[in-house]
PDB file of N, CA and C in Angstrom:
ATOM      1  N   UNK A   1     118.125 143.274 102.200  1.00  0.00           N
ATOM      2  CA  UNK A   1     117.956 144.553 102.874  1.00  0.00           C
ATOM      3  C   UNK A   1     116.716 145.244 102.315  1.00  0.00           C
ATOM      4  N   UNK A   2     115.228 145.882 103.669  1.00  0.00           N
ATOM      5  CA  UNK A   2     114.730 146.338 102.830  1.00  0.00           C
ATOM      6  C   UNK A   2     115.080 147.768 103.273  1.00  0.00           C
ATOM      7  N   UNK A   3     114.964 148.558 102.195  1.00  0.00           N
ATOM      8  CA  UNK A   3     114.781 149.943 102.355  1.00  0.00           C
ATOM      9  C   UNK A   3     114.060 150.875 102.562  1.00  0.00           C
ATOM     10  N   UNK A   4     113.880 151.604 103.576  1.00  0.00           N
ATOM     11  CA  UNK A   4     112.193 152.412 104.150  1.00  0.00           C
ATOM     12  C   UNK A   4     111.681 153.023 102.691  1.00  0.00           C
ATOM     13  N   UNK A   5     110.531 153.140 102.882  1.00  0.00           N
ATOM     14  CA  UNK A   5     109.869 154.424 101.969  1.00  0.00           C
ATOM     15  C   UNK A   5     108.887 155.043 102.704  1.00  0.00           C
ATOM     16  N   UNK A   6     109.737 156.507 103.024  1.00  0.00           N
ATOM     17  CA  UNK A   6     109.214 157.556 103.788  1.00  0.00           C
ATOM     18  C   UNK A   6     108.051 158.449 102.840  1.00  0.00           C
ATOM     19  N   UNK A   7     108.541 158.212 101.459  1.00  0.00           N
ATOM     20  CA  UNK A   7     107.669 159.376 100.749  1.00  0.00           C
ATOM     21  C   UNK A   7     106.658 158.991  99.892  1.00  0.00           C
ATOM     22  N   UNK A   8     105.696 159.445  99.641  1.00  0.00           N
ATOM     23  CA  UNK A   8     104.545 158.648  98.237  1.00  0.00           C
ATOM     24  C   UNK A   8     104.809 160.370  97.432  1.00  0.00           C
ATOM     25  N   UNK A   9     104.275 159.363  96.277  1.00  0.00           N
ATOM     26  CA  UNK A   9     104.056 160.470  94.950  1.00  0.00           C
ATOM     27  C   UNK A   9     102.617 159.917  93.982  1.00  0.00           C
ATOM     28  N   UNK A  10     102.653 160.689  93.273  1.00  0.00           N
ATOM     29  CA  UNK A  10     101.726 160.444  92.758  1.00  0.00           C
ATOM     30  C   UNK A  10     101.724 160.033  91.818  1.00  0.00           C
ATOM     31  N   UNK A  11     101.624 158.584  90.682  1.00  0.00           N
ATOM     32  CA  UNK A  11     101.768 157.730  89.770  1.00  0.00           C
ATOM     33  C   UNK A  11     100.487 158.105  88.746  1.00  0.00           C
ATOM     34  N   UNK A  12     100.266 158.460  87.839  1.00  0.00           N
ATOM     35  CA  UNK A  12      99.130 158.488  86.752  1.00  0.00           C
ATOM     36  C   UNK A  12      99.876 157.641  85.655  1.00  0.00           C
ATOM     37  N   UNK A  13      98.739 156.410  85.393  1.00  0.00           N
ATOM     38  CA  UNK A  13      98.998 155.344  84.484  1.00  0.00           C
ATOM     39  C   UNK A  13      98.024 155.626  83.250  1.00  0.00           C
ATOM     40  N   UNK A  14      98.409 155.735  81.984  1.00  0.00           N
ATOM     41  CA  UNK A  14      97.999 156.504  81.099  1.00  0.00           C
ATOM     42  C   UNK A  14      97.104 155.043  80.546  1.00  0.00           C
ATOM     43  N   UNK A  15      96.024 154.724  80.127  1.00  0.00           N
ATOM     44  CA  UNK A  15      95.361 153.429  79.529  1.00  0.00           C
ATOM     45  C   UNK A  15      94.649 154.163  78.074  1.00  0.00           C
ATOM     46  N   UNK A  16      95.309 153.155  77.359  1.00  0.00           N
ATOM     47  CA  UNK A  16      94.839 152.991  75.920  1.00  0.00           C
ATOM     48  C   UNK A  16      94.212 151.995  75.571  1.00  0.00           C
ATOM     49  N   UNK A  17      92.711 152.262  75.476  1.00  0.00           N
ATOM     50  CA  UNK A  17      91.388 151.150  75.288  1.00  0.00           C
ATOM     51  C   UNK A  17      91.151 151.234  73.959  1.00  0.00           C
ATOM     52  N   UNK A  18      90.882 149.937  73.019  1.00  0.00           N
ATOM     53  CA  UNK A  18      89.970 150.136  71.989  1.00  0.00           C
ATOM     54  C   UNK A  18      88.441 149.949  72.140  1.00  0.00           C
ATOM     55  N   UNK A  19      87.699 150.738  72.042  1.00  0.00           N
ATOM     56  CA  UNK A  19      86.060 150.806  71.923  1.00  0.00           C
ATOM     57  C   UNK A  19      85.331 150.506  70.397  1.00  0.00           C
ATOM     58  N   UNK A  20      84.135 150.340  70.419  1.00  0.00           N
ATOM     59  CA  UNK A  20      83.350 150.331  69.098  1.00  0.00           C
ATOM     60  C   UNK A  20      82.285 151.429  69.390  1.00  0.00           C
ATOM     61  N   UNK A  21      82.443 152.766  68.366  1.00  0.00           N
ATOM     62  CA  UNK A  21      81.225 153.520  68.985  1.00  0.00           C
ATOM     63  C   UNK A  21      79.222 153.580  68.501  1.00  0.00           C
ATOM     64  N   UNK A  22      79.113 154.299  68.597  1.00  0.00           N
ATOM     65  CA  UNK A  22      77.326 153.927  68.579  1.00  0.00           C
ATOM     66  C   UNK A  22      77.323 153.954  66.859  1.00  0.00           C
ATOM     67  N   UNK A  23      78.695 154.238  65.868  1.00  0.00           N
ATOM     68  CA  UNK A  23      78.401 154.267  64.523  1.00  0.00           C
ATOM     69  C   UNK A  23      78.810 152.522  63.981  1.00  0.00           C
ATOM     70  N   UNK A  24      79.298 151.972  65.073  1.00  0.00           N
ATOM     71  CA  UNK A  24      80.479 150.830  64.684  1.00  0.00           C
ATOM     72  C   UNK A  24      81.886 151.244  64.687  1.00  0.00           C
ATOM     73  N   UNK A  25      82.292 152.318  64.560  1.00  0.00           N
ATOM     74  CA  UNK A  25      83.751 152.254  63.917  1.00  0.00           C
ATOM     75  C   UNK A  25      84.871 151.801  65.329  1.00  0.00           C
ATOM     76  N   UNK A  26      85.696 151.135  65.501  1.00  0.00           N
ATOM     77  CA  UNK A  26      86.993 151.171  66.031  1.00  0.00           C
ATOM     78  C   UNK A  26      86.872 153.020  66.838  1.00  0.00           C
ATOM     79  N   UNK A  27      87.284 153.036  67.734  1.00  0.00           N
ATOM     80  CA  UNK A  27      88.149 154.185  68.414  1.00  0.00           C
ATOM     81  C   UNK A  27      89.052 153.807  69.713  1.00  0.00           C
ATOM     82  N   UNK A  28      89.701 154.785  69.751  1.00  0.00           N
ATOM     83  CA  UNK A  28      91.083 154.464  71.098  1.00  0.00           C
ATOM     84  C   UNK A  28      90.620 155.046  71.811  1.00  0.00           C
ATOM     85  N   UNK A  29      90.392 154.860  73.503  1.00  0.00           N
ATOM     86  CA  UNK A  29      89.856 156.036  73.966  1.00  0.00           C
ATOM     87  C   UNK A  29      90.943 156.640  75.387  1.00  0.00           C
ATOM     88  N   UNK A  30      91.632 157.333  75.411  1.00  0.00           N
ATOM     89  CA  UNK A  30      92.558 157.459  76.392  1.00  0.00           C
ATOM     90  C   UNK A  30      91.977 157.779  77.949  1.00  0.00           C
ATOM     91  N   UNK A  31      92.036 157.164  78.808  1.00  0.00           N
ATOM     92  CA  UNK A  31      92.076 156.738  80.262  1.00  0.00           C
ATOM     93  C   UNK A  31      93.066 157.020  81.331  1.00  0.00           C
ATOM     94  N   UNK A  32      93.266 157.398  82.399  1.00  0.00           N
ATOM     95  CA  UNK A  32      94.316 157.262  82.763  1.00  0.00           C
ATOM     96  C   UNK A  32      93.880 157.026  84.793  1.00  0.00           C
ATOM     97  N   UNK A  33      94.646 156.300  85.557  1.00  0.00           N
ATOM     98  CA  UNK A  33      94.555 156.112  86.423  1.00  0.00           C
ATOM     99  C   UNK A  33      95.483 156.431  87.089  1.00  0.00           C
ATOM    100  N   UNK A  34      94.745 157.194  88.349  1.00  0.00           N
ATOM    101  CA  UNK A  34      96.249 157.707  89.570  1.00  0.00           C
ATOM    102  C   UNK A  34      95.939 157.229  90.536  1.00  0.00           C
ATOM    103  N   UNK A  35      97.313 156.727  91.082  1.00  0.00           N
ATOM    104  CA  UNK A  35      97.411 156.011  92.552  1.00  0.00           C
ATOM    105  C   UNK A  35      98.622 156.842  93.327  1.00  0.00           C
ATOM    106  N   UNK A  36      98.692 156.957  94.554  1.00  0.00           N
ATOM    107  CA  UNK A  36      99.367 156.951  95.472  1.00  0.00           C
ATOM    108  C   UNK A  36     100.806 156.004  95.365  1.00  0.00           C
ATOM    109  N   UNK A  37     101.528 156.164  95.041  1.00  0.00           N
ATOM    110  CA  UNK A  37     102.973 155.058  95.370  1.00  0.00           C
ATOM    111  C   UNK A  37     103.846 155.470  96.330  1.00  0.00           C
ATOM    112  N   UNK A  38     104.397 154.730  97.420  1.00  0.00           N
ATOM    113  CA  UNK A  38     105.308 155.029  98.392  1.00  0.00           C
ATOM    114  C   UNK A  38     107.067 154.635  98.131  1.00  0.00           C
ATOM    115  N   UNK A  39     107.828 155.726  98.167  1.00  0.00           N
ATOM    116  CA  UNK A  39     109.048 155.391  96.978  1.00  0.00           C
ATOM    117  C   UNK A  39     110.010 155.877  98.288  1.00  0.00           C
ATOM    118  N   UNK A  40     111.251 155.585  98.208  1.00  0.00           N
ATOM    119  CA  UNK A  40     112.445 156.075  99.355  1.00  0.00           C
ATOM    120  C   UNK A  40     112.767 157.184  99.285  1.00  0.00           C
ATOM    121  N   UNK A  41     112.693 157.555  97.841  1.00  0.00           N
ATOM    122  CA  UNK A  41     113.174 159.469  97.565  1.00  0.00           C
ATOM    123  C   UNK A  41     113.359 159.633  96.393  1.00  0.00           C
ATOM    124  N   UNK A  42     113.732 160.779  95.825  1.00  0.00           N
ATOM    125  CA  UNK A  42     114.323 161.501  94.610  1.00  0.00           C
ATOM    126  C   UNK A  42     115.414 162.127  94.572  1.00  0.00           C
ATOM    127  N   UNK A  43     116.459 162.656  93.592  1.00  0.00           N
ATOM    128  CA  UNK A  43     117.394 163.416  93.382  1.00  0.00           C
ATOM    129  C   UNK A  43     116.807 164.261  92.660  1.00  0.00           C
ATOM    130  N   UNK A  44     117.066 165.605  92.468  1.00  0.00           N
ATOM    131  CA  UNK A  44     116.977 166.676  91.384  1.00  0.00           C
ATOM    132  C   UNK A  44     118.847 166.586  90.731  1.00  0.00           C
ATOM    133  N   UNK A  45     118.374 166.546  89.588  1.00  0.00           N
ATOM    134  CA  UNK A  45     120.017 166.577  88.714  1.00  0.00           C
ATOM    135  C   UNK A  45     120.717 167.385  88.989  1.00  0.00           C
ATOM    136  N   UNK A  46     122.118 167.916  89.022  1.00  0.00           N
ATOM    137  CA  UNK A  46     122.096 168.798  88.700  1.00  0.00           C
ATOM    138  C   UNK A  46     123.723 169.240  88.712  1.00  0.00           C
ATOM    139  N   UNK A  47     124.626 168.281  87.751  1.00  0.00           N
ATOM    140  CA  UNK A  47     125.495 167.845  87.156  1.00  0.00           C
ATOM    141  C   UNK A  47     125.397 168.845  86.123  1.00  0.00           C
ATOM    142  N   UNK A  48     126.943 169.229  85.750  1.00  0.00           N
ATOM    143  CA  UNK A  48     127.458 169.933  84.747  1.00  0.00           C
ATOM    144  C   UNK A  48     126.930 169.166  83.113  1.00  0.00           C
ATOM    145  N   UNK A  49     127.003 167.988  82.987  1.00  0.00           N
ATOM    146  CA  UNK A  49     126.683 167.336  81.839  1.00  0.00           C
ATOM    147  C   UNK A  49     125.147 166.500  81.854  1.00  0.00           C
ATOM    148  N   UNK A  50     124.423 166.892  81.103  1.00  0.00           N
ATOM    149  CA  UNK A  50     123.107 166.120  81.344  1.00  0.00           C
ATOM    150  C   UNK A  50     123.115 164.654  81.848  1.00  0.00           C
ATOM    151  N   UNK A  51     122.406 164.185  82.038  1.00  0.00           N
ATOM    152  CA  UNK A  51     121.901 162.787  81.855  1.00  0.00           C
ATOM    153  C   UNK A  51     120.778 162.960  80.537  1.00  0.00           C
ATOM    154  N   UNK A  52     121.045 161.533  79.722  1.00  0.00           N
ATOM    155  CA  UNK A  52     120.324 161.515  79.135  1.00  0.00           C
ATOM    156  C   UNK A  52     119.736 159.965  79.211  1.00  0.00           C
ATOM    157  N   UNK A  53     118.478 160.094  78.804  1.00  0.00           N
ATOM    158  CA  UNK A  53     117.466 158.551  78.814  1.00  0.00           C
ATOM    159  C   UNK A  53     116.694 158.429  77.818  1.00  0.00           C
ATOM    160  N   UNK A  54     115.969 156.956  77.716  1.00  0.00           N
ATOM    161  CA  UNK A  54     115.187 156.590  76.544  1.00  0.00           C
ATOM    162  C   UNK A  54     116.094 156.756  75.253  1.00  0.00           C
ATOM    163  N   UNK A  55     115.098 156.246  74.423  1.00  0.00           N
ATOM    164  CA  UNK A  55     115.034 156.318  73.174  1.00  0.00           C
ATOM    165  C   UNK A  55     115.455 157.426  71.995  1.00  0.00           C
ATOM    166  N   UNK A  56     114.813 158.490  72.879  1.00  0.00           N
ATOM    167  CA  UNK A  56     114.621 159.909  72.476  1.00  0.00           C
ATOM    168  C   UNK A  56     115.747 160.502  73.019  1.00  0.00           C
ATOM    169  N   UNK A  57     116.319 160.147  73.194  1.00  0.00           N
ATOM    170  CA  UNK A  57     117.871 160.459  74.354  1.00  0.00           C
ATOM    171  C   UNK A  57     117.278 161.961  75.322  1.00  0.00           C
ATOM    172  N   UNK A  58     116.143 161.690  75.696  1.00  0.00           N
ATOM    173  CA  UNK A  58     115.604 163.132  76.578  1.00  0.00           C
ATOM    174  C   UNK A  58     116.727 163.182  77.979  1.00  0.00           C
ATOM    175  N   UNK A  59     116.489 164.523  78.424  1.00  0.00           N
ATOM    176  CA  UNK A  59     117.150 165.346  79.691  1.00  0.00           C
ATOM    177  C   UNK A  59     116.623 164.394  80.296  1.00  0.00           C
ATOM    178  N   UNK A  60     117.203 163.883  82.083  1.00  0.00           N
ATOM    179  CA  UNK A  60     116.540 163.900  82.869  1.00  0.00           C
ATOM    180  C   UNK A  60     116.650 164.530  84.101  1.00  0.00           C
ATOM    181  N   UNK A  61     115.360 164.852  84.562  1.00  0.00           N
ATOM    182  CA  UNK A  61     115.275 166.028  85.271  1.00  0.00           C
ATOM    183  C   UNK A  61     115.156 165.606  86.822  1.00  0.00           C
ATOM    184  N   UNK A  62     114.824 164.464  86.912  1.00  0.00           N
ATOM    185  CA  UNK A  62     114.739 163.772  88.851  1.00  0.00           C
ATOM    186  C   UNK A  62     114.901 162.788  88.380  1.00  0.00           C
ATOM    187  N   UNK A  63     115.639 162.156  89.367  1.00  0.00           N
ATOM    188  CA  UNK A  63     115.904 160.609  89.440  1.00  0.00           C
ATOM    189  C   UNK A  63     114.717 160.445  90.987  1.00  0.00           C
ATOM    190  N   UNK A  64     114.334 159.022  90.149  1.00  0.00           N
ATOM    191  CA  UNK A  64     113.241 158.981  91.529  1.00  0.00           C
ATOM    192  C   UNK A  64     113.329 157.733  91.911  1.00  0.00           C
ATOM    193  N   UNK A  65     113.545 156.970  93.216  1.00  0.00           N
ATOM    194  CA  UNK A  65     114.334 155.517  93.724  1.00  0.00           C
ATOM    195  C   UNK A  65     112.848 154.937  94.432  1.00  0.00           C
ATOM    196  N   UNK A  66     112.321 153.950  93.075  1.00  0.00           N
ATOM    197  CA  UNK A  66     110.776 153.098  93.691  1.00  0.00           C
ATOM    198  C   UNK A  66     111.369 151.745  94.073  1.00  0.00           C
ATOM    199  N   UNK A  67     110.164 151.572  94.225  1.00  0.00           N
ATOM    200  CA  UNK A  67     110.411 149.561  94.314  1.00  0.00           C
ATOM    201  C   UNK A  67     110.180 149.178  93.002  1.00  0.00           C
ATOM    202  N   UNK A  68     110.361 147.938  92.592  1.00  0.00           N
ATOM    203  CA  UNK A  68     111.218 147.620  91.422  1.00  0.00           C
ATOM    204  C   UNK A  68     109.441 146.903  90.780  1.00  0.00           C
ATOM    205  N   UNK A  69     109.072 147.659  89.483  1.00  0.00           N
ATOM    206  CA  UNK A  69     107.797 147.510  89.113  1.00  0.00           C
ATOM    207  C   UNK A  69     106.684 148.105  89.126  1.00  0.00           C
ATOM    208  N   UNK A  70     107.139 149.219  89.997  1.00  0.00           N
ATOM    209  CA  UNK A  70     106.162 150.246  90.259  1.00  0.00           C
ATOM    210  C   UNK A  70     105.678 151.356  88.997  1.00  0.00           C
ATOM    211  N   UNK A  71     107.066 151.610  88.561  1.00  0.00           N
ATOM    212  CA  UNK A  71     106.511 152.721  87.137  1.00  0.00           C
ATOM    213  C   UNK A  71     107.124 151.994  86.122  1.00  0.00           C
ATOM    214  N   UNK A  72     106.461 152.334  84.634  1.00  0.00           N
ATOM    215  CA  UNK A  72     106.645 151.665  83.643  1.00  0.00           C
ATOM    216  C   UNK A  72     106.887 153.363  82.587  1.00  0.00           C
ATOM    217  N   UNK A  73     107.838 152.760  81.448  1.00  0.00           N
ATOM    218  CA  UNK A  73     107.925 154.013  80.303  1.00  0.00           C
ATOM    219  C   UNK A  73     106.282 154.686  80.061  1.00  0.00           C
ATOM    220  N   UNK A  74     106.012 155.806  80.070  1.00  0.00           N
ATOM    221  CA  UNK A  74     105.071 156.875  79.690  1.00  0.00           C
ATOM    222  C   UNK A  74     103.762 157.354  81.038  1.00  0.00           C
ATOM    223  N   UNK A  75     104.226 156.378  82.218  1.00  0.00           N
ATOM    224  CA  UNK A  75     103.774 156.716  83.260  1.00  0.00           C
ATOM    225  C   UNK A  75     104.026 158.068  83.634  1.00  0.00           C
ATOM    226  N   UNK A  76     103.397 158.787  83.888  1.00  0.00           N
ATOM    227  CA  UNK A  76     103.519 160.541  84.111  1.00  0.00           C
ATOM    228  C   UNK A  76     103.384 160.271  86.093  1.00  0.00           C
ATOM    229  N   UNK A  77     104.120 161.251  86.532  1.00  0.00           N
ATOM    230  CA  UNK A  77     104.426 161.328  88.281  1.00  0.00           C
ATOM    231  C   UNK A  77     104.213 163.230  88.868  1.00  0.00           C
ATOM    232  N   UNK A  78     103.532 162.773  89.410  1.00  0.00           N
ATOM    233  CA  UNK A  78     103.154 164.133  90.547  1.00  0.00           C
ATOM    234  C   UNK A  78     104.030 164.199  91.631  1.00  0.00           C
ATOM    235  N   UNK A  79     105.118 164.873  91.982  1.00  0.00           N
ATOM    236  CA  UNK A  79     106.047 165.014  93.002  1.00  0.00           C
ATOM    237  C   UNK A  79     105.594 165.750  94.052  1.00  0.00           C
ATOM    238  N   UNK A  80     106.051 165.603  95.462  1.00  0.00           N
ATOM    239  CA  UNK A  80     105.164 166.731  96.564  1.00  0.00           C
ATOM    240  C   UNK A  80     106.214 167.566  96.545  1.00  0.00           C
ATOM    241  N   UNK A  81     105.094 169.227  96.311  1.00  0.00           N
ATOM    242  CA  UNK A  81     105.969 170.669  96.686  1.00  0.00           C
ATOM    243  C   UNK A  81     106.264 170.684  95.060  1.00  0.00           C
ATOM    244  N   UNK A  82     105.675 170.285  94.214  1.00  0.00           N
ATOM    245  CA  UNK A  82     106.717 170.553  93.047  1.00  0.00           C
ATOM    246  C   UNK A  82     105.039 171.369  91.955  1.00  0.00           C
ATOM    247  N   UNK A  83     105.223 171.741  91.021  1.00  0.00           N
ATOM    248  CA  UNK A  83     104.187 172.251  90.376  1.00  0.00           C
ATOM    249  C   UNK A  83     103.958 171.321  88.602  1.00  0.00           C
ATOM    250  N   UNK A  84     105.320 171.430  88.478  1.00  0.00           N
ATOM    251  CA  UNK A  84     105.664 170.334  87.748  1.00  0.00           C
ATOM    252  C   UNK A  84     105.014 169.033  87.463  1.00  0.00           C
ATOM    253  N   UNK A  85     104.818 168.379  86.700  1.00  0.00           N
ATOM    254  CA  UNK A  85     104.132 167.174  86.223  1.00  0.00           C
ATOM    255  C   UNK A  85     105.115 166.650  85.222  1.00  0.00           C
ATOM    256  N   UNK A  86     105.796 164.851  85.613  1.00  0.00           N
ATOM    257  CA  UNK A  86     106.770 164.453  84.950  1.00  0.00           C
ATOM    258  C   UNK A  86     106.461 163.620  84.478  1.00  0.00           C
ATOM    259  N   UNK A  87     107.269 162.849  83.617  1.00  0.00           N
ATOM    260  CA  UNK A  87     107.078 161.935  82.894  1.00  0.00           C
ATOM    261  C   UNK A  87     108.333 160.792  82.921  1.00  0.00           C
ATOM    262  N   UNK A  88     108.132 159.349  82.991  1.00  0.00           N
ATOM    263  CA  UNK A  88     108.727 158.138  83.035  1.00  0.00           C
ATOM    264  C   UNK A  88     109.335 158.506  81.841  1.00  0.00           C
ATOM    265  N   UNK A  89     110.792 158.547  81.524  1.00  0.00           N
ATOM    266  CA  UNK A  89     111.693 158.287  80.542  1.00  0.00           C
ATOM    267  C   UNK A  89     112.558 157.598  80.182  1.00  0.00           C
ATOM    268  N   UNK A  90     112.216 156.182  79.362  1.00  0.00           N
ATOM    269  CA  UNK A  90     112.440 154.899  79.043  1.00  0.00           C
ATOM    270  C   UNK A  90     112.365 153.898  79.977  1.00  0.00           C
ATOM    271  N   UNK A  91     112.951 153.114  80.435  1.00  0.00           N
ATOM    272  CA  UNK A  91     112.693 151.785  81.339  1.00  0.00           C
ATOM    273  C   UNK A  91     113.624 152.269  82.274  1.00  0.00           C
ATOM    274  N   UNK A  92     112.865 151.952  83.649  1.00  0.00           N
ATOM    275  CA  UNK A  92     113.217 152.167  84.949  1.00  0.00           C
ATOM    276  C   UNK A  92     114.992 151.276  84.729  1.00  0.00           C
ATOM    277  N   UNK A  93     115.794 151.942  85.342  1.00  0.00           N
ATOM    278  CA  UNK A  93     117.054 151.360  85.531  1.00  0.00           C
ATOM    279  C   UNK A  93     117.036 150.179  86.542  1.00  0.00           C
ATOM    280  N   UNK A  94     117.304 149.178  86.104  1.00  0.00           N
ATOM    281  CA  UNK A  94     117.050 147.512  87.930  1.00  0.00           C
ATOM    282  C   UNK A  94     118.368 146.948  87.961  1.00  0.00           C
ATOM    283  N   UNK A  95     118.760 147.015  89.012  1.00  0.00           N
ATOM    284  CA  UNK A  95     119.976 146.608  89.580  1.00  0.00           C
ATOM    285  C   UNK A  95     120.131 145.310  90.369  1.00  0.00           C
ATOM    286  N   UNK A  96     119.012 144.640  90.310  1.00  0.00           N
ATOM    287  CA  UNK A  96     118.591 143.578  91.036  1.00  0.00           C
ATOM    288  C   UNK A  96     119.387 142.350  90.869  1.00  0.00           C
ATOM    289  N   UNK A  97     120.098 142.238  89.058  1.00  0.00           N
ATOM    290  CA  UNK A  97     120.406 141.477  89.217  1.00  0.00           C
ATOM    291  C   UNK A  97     122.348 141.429  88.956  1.00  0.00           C
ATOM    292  N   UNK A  98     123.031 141.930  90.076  1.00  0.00           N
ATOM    293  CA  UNK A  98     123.994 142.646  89.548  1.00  0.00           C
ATOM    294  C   UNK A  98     125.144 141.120  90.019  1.00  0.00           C
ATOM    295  N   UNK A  99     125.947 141.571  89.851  1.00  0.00           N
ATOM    296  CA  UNK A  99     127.217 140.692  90.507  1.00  0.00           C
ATOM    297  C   UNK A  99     127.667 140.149  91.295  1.00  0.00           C
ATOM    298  N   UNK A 100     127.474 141.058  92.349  1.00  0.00           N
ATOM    299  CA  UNK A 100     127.898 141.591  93.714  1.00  0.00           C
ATOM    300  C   UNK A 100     126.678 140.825  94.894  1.00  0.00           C
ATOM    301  N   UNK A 101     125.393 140.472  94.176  1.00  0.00           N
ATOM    302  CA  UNK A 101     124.581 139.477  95.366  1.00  0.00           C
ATOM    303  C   UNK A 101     123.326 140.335  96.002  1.00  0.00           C
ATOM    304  N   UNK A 102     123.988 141.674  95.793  1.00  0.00           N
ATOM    305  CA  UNK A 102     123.120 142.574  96.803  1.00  0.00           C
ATOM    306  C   UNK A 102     122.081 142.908  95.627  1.00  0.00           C
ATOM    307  N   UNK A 103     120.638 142.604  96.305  1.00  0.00           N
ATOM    308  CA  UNK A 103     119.242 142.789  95.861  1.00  0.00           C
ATOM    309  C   UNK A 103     118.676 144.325  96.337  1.00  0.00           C
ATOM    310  N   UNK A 104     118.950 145.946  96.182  1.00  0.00           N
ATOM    311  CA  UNK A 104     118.135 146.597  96.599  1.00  0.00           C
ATOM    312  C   UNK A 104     116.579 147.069  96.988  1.00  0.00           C
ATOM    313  N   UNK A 105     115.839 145.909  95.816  1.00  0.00           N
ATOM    314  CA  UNK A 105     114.641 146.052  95.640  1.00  0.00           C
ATOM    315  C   UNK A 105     114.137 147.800  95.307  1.00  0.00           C
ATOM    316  N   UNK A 106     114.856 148.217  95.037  1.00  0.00           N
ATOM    317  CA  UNK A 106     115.033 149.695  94.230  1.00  0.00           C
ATOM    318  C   UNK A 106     115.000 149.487  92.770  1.00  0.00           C
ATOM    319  N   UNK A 107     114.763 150.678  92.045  1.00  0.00           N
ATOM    320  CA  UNK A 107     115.129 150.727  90.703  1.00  0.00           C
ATOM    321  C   UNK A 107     115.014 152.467  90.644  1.00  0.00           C
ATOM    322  N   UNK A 108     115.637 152.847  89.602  1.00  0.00           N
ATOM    323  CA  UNK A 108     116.118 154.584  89.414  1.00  0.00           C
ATOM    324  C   UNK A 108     115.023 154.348  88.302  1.00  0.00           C
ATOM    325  N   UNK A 109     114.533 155.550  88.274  1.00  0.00           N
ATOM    326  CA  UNK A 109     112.792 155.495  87.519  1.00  0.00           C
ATOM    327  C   UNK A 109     113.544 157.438  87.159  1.00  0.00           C
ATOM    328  N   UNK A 110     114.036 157.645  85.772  1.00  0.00           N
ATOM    329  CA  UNK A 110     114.066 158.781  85.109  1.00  0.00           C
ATOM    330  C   UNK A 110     112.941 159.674  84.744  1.00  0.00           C
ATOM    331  N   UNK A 111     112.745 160.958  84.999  1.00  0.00           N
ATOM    332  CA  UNK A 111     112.017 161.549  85.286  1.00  0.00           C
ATOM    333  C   UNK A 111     112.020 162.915  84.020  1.00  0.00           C
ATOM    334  N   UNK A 112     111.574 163.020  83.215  1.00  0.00           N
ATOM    335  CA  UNK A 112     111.773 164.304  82.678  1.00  0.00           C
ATOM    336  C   UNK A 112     110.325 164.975  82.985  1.00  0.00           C
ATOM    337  N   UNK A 113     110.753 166.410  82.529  1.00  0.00           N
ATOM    338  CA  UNK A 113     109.379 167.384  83.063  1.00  0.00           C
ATOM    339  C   UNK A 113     108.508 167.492  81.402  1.00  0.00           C
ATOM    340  N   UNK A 114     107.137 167.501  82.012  1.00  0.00           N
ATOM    341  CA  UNK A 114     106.209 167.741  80.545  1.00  0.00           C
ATOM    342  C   UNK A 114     106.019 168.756  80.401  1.00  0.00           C
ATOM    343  N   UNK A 115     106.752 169.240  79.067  1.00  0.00           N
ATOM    344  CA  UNK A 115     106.749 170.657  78.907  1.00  0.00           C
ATOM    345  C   UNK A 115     105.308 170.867  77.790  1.00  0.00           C
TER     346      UNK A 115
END
């Protein structure tokens, strides 16, 4: 089954380069690239008991339903209508390979806000 995707958002992929500068030394130089991604939708939370994700056991603040590979942990997302700027929190949830046979080609991509 595939599933439409009516909506795009906006994906910024954060790149961490090592350079050599005009002295020699090593530096990191942070990069980041934004694309357009077309996703089925989002939830806003909004349950009596948090959700929590990652590592950091952070809030999450939208659940957002991509195709499966699209966002990765520390990928930051631009939502439409929102002012907000979020952030990927831990590894996209994939259901792909469940029990039951059924392939959504979805994955729940946790969303907290960058405060």
């Amino acid at each position: 089954m595939v599933f439409p995707l009516p909506f795009e958002v906006t994906r910024i992929r954060r790149i961490h380069t090592k350079r050599v500068d005009s002295l020699g030394n090593d530096v990191v130089v942070d990069d980041s690239d934004e694309r357009l991604v077309r996703v089925a939708g989002w939830a806003v939370r909004s349950a009596d008991e948090p959700k929590l994700a990652g590592h950091d056991r952070r809030t999450v603040d939208v659940e957002l339903f991509a195709p499966v590979g699209e966002f990765v942990h520390s990928d930051a997302v631009e939502l439409p209508g929102r002012s907000q700027r979020f952030e990927v929190i831990g590894d996209p949830e994939n259901y792909e390979h469940n029990p039951f046979g059924f392939s959504p080609g979805l994955e729940v991509v946790n969303l907290g806000v960058i405060e």
